[in-house]
N, C-alpha and C. Protein backbone atom coordinates (compact mmCIF):
# COMPACT_ATOMS: atom_id res chain seq x y z
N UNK A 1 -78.61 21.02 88.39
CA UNK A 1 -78.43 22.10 89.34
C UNK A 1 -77.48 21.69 90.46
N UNK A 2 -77.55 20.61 90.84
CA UNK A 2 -76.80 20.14 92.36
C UNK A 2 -75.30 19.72 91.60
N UNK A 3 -75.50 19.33 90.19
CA UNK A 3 -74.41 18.95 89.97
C UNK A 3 -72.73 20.09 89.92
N UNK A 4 -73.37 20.86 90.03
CA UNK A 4 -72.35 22.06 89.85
C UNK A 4 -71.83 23.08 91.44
N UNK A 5 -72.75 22.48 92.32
CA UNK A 5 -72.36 22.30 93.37
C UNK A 5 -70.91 22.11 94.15
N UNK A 6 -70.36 23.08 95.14
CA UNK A 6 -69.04 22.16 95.66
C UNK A 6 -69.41 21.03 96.89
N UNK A 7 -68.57 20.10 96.91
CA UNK A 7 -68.94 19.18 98.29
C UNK A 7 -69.77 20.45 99.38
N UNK A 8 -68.38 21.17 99.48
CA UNK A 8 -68.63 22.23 100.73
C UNK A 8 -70.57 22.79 100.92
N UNK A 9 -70.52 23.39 99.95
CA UNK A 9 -71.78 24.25 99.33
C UNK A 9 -73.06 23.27 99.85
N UNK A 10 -73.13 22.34 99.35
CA UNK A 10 -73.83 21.14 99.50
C UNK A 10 -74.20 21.03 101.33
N UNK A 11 -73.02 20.73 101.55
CA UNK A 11 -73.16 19.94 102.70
C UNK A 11 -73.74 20.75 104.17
N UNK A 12 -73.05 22.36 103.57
CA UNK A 12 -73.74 23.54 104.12
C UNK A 12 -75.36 23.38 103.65
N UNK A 13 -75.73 23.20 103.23
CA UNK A 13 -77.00 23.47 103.05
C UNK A 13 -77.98 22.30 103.67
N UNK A 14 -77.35 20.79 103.87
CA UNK A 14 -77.78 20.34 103.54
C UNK A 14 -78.11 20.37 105.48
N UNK A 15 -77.35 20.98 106.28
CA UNK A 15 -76.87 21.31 107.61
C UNK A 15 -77.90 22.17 107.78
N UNK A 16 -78.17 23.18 107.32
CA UNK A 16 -79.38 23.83 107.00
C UNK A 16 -80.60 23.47 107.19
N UNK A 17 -80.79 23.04 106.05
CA UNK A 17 -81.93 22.46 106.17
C UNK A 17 -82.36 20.88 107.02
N UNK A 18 -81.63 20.55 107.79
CA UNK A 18 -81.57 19.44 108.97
C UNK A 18 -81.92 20.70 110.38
N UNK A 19 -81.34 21.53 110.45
CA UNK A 19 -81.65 22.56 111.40
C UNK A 19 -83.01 23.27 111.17
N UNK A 20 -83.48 23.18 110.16
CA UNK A 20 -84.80 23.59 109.73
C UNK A 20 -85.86 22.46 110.46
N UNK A 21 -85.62 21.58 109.97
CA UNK A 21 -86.59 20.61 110.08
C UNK A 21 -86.58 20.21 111.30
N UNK A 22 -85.45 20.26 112.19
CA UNK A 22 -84.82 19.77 113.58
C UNK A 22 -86.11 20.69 114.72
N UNK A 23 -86.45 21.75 114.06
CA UNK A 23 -86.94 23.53 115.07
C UNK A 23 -88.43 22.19 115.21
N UNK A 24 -89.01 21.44 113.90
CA UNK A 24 -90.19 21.52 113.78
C UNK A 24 -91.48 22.18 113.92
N UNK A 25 -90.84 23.37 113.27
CA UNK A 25 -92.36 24.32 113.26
C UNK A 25 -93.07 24.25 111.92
N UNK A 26 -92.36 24.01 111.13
CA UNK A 26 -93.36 23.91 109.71
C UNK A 26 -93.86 23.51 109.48
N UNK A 27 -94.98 23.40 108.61
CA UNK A 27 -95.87 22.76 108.12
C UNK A 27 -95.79 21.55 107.39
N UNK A 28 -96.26 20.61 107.08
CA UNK A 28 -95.58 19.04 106.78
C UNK A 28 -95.69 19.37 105.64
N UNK A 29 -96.36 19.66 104.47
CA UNK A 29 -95.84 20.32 102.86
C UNK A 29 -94.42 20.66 102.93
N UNK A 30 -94.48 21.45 103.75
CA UNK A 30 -92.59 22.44 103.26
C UNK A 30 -91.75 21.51 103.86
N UNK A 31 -92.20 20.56 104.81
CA UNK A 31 -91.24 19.66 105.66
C UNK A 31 -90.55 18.89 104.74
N UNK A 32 -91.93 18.36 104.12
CA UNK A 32 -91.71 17.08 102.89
C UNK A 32 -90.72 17.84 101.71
N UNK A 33 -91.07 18.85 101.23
CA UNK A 33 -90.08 19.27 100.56
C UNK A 33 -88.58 19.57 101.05
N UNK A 34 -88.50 19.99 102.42
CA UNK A 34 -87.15 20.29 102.81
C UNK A 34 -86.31 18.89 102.56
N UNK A 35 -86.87 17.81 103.60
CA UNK A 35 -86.51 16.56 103.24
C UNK A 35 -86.24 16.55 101.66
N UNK A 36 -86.78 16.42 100.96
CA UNK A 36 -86.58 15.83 99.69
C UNK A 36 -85.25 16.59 99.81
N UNK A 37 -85.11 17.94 99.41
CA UNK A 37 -83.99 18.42 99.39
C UNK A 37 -82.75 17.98 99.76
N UNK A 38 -83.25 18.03 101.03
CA UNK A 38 -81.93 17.14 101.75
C UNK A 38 -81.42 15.87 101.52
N UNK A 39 -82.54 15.11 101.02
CA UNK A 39 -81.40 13.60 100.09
C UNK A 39 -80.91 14.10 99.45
N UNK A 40 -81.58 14.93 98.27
CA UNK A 40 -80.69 15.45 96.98
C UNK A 40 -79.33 15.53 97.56
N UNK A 41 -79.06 16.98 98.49
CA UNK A 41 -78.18 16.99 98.93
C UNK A 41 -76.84 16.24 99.46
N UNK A 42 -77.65 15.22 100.11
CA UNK A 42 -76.97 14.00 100.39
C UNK A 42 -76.45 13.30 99.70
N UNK A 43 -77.34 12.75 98.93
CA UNK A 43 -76.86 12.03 97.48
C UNK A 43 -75.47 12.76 96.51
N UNK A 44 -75.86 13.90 96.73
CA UNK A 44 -74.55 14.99 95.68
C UNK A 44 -73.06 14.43 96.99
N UNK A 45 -73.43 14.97 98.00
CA UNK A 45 -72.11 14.79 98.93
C UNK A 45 -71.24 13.69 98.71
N UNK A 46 -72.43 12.37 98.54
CA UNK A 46 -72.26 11.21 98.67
C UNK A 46 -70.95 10.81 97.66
N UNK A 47 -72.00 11.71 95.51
CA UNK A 47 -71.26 11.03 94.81
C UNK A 47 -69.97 11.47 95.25
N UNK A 48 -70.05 12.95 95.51
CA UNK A 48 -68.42 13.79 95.50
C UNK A 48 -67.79 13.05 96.36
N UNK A 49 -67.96 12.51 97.22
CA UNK A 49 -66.91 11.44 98.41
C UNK A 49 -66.44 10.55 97.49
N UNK A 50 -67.50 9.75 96.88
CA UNK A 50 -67.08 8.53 96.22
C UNK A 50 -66.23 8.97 95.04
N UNK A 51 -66.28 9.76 94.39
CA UNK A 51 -65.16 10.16 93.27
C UNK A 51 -64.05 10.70 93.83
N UNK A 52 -64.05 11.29 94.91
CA UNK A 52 -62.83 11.65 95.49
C UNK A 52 -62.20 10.79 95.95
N UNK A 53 -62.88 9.84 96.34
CA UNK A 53 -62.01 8.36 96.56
C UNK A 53 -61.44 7.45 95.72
N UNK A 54 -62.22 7.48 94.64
CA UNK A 54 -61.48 6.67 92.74
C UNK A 54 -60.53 7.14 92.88
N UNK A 55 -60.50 8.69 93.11
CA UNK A 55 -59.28 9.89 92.88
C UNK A 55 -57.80 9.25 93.70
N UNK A 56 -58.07 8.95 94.65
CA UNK A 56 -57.32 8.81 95.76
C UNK A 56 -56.92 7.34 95.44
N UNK A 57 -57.33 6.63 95.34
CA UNK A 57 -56.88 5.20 95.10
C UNK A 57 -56.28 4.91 93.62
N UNK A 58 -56.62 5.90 92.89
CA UNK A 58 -56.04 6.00 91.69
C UNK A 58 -54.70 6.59 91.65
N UNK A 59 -54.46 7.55 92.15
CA UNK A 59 -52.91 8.58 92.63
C UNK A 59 -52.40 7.25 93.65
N UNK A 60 -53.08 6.77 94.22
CA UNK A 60 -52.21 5.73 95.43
C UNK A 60 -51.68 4.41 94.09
N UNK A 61 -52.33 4.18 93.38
CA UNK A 61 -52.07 3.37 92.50
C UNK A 61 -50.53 3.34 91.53
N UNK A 62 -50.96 4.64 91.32
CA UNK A 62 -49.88 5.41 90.23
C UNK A 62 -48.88 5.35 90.99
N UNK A 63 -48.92 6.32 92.06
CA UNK A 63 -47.54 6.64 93.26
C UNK A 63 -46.74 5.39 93.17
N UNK A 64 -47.63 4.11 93.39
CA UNK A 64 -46.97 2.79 93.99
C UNK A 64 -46.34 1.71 93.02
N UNK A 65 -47.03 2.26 91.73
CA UNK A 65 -46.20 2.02 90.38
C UNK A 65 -44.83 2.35 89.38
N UNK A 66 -44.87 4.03 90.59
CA UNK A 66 -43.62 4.71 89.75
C UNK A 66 -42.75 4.97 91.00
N UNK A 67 -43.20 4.79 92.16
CA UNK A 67 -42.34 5.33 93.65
C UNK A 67 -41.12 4.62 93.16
N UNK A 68 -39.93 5.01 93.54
CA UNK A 68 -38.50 4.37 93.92
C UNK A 68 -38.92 3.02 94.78
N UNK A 69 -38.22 2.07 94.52
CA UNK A 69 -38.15 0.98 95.65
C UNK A 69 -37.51 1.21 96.87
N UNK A 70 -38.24 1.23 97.51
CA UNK A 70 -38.19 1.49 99.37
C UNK A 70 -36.85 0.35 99.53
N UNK A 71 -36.41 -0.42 99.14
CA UNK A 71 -35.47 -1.28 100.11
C UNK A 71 -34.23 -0.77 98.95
N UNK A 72 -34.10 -0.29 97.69
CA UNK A 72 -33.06 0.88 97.26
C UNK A 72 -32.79 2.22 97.98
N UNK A 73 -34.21 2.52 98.29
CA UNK A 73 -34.48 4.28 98.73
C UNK A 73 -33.22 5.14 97.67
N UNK A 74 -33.21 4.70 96.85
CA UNK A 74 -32.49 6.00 96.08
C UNK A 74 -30.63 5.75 95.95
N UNK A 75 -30.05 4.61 96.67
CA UNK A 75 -29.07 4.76 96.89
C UNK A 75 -28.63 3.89 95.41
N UNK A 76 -27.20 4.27 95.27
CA UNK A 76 -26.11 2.91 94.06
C UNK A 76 -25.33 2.97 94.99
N UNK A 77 -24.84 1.36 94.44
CA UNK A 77 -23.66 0.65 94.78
C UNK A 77 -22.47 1.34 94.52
């Protein structure tokens, strides 16, 4: 279920339900469940950061493998 989630979606909710729990009027049953929720939540944000970062260091990888050489910048003799 969380997996299909966007970062965004997630993180909204997860804001949510921190503002829920923040009021403290509920009852410690629904508390405990909100919490739970909210790792879930967390945890989803978490992986999506961390894959967006493979992502990123991977394109930085590539870029720095195929970029032009900076002390050519593009020019001939």
């Amino acid at each position: 279920m969380n997996k299909q989630k966007t970062f965004e979606n997630s993180l909204q909710e997860l804001e949510q339900l921190v503002e829920k729990l923040e009021q403290g009027q509920l009852p410690l049953d629904e508390s405990l469940e909100l919490y739970k929720q909210g790792m879930l939540s967390a945890k989803h944000c978490q992986q999506l950061l961390d894959n967006a970062k493979l992502t990123l260091e991977k394109l930085g990888e590539e870029y720095a493998l195929t970029a032009p050489d900076a002390d050519n910048s593009g020019e001939q003799a």
